[in-house]
Protein backbone atom coordinates (compact mmCIF):
# COMPACT_ATOMS: atom_id res chain seq x y z
CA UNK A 1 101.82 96.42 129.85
CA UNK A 2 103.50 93.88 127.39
CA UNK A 3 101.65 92.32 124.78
CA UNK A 4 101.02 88.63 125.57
CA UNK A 5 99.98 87.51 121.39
CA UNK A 6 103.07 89.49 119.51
CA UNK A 7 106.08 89.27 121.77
CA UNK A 8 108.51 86.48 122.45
CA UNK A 9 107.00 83.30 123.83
CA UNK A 10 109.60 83.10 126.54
CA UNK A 11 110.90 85.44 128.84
CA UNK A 12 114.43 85.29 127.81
CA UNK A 13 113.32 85.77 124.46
CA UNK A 14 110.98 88.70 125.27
CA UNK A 15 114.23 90.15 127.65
CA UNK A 16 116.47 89.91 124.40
CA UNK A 17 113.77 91.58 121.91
CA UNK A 18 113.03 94.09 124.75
CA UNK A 19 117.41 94.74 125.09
CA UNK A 20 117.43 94.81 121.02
CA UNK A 21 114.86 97.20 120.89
CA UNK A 22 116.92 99.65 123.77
CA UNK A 23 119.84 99.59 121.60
CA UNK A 24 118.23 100.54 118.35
CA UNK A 25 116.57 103.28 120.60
CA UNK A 26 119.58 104.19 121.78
CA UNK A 27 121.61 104.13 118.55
CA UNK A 28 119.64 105.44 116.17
CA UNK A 29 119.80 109.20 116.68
CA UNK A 30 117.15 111.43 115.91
CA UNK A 31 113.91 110.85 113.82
CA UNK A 32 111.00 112.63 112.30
CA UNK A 33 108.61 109.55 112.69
CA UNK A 34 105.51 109.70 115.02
CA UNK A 35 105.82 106.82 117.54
CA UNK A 36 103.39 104.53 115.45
CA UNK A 37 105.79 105.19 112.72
CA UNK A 38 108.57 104.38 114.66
CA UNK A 39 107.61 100.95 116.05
CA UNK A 40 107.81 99.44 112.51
CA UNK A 41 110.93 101.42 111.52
CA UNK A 42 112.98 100.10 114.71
CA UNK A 43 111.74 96.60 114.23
CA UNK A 44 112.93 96.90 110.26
CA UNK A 45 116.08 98.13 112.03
CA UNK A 46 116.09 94.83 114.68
CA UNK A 47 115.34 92.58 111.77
CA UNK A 48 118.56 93.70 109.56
CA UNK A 49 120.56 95.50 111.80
CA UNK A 50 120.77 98.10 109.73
CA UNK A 51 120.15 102.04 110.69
CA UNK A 52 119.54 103.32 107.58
CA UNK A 53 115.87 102.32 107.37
CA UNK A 54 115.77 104.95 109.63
CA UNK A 55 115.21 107.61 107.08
CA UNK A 56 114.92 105.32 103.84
CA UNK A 57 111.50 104.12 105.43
CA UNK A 58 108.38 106.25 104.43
CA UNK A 59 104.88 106.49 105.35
CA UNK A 60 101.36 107.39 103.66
CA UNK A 61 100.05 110.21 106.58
CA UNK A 62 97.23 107.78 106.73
CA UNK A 63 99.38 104.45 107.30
CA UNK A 64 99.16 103.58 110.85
CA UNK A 65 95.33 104.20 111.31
CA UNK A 66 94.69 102.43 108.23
CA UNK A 67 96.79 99.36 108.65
CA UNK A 68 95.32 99.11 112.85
CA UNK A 69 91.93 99.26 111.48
CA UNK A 70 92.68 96.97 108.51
CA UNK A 71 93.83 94.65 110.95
CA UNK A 72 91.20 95.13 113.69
CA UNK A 73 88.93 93.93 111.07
CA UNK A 74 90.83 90.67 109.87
CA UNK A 75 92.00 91.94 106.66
CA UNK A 76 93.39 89.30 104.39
CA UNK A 77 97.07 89.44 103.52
CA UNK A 78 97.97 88.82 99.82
CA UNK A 79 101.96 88.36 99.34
CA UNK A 80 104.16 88.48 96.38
CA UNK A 81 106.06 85.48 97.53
CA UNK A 82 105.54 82.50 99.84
CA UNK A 83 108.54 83.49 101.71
CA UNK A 84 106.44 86.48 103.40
CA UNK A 85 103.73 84.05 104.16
CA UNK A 86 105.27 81.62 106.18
CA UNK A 87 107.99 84.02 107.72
CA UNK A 88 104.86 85.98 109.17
CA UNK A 89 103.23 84.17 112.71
CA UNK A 90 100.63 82.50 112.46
CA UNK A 91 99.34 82.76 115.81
CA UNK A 92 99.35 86.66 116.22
CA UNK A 93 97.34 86.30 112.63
CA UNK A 94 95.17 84.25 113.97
CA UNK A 95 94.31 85.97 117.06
CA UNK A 96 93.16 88.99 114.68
CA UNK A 97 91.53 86.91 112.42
CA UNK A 98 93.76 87.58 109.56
CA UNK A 99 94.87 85.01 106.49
CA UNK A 100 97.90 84.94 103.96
CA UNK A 101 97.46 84.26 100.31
CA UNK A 102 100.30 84.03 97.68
CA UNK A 103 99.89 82.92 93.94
CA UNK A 104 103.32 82.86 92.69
CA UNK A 105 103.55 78.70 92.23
CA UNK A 106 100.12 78.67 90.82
CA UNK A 107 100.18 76.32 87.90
CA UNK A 108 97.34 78.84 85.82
CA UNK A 109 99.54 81.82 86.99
CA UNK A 110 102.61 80.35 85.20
CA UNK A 111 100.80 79.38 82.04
CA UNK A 112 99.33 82.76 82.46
CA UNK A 113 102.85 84.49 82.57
CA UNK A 114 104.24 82.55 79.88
CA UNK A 115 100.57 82.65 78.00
CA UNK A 116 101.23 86.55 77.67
CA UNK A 117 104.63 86.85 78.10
CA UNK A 118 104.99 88.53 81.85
CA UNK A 119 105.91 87.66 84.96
CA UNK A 120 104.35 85.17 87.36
CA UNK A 121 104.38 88.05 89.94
CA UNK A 122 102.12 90.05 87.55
CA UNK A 123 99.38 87.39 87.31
CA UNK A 124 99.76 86.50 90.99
CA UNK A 125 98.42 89.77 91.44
CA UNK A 126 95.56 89.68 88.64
CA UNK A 127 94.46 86.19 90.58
CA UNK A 128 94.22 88.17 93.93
CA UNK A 129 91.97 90.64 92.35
CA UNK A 130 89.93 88.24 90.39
CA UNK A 131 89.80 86.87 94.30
CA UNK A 132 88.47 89.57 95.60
CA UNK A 133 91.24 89.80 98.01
CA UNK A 134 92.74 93.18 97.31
CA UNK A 135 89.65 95.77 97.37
CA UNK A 136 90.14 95.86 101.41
CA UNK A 137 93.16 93.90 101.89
CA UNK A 138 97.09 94.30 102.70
CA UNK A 139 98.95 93.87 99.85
CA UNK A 140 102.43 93.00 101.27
CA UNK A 141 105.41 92.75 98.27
CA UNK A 142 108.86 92.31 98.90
CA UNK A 143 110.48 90.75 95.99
CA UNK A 144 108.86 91.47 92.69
CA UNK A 145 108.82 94.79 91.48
CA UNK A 146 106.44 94.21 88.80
CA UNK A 147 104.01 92.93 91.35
CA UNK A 148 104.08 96.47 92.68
CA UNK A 149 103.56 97.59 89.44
CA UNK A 150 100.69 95.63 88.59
CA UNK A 151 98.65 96.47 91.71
CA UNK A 152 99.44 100.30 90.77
CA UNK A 153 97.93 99.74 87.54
CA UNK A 154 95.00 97.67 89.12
CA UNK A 155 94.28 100.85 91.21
CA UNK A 156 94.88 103.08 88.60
CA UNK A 157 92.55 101.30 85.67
CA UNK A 158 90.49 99.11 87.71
CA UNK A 159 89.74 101.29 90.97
CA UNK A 160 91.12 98.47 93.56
CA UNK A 161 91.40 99.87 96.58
CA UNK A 162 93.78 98.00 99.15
CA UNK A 163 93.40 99.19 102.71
CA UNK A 164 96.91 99.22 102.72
CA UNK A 165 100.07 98.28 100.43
CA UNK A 166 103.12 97.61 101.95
CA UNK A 167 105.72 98.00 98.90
CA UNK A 168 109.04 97.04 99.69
CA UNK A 169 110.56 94.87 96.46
CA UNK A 170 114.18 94.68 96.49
CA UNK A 171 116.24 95.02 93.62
CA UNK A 172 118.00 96.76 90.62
CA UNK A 173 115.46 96.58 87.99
CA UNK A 174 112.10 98.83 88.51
CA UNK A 175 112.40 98.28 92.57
CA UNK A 176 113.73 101.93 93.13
CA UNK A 177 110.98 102.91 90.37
CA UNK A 178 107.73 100.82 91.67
CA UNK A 179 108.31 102.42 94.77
CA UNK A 180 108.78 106.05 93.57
CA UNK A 181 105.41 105.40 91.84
CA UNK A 182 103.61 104.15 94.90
CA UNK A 183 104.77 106.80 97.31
CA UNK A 184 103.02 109.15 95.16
CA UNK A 185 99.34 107.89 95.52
CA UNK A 186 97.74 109.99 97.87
CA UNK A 187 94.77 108.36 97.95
CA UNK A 188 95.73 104.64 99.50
CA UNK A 189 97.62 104.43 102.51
CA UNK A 190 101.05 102.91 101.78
CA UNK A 191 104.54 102.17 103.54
CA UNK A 192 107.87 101.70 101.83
CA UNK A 193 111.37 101.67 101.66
CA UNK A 194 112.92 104.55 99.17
CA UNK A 195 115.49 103.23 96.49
CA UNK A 196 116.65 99.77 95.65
CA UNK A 197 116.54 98.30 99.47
CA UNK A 198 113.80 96.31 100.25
CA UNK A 199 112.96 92.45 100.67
CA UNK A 200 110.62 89.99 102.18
CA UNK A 201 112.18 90.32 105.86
CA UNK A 202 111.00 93.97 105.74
CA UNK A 203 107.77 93.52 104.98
CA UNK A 204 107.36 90.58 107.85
CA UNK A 205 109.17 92.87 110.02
CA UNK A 206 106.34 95.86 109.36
CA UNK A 207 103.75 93.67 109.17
CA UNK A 208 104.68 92.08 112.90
CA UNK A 209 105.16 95.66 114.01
CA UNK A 210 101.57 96.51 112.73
CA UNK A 211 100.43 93.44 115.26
CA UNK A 212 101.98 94.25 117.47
CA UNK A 213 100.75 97.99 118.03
CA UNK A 214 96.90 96.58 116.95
CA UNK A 215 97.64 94.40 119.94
CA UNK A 216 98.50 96.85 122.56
CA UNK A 217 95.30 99.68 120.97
CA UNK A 218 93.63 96.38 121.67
CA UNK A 219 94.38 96.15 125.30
CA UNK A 220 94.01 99.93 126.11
CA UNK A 221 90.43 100.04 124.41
CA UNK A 222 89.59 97.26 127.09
CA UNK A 223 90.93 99.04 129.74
CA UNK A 224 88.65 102.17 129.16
């Protein structure tokens, strides 16, 4: 049965997802990744064309059941950048409920940054939490390693506890690093890219893949 909220709005555009999809299948040679795990790895692969996601991309044991229940239950999304906000759909958020929230532009979070001498990224993050938005949320960063960073030490110092952090930041400066440090938490469910790969398409990608499989656990529960 095809999903009717995260697919392709026509059918020529479901037929070429559906043919994309056979070719990455058929392409990318063998994997260790359950099938959950492999739904977001082959749409990181659709999304860049490029196969080797499929081993740089790792998972928390726990990701997939965390990030479907997260989901099931509306979790808010809190982004590094804007770009991750608006490249995500807003219908299949909506039809789970789900919202996007991204402080980089903030006027207090750049006289906060230049206040104390960090990054915008890192005080986007500090505004989330003083939100409320991370204790339960998915923290979704692409772009700014020290965002990943921060919300490591938030967890570490402040005992946040995101339902899920996708950590993908891009980049030759503490992006290889951030992520090193992340895939080490064994307590918070997590999903990232190992080394300096990594960027806001990524994280849309998993994210969409994410829907996309809450979607169809969706269907089958109403089927039984």
């Amino acid at each position: 049965m095809q999903n009717t909220v995260t697919e392709q709005l026509t059918q020529a555009g479901q037929q070429i997802e559906h043919d994309s999809f056979a070719i990455v299948d058929a392409e990318a040679g063998p994997h260790a990744y359950s099938p959950g795990q492999w739904q977001v790895v082959r749409r990181i692969i659709h999304a860049t064309a490029d196969f080797e996601f499929n081993g740089l991309t790792c998972f928390h044991p726990q990701a997939i059941a965390a990030a479907l229940q997260a989901v099931a239950r509306g979790a808010p999304i809190v982004a590094d950048v804007e770009m991750i906000c608006v490249g995500l759909s807003r219908p299949r958020l909506a039809h789970f409920g789900s919202s996007t929230h991204q402080f980089i532009s903030d006027q207090d979070v750049i006289a906060r940054a230049n206040g104390e001498n960090s990054t915008r990224a890192v005080q986007a993050m500090r505004k989330a939490h003083e939100q409320k938005l991370l204790n339960g949320g998915i923290v979704a960063i692409g772009n700014a390693p020290t965002a990943l960073l921060e919300v490591l030490r938030l967890i570490r110092e402040q005992r946040v506890r995101p339902a899920l952090i996708v950590g993908m930041p891009v980049g030759f400066v503490s992006a290889a690093e951030s992520k090193k440090l992340l895939s080490e938490i064994t307590d918070i469910p997590w999903i990232t890219i190992a080394g300096r790969k990594g960027g806001s398409t990524l994280v849309v990608a998993t994210i969409h893949a994410i829907l996309a499989l809450a979607e169809a656990e969706q269907k089958a529960t109403a089927r039984t």
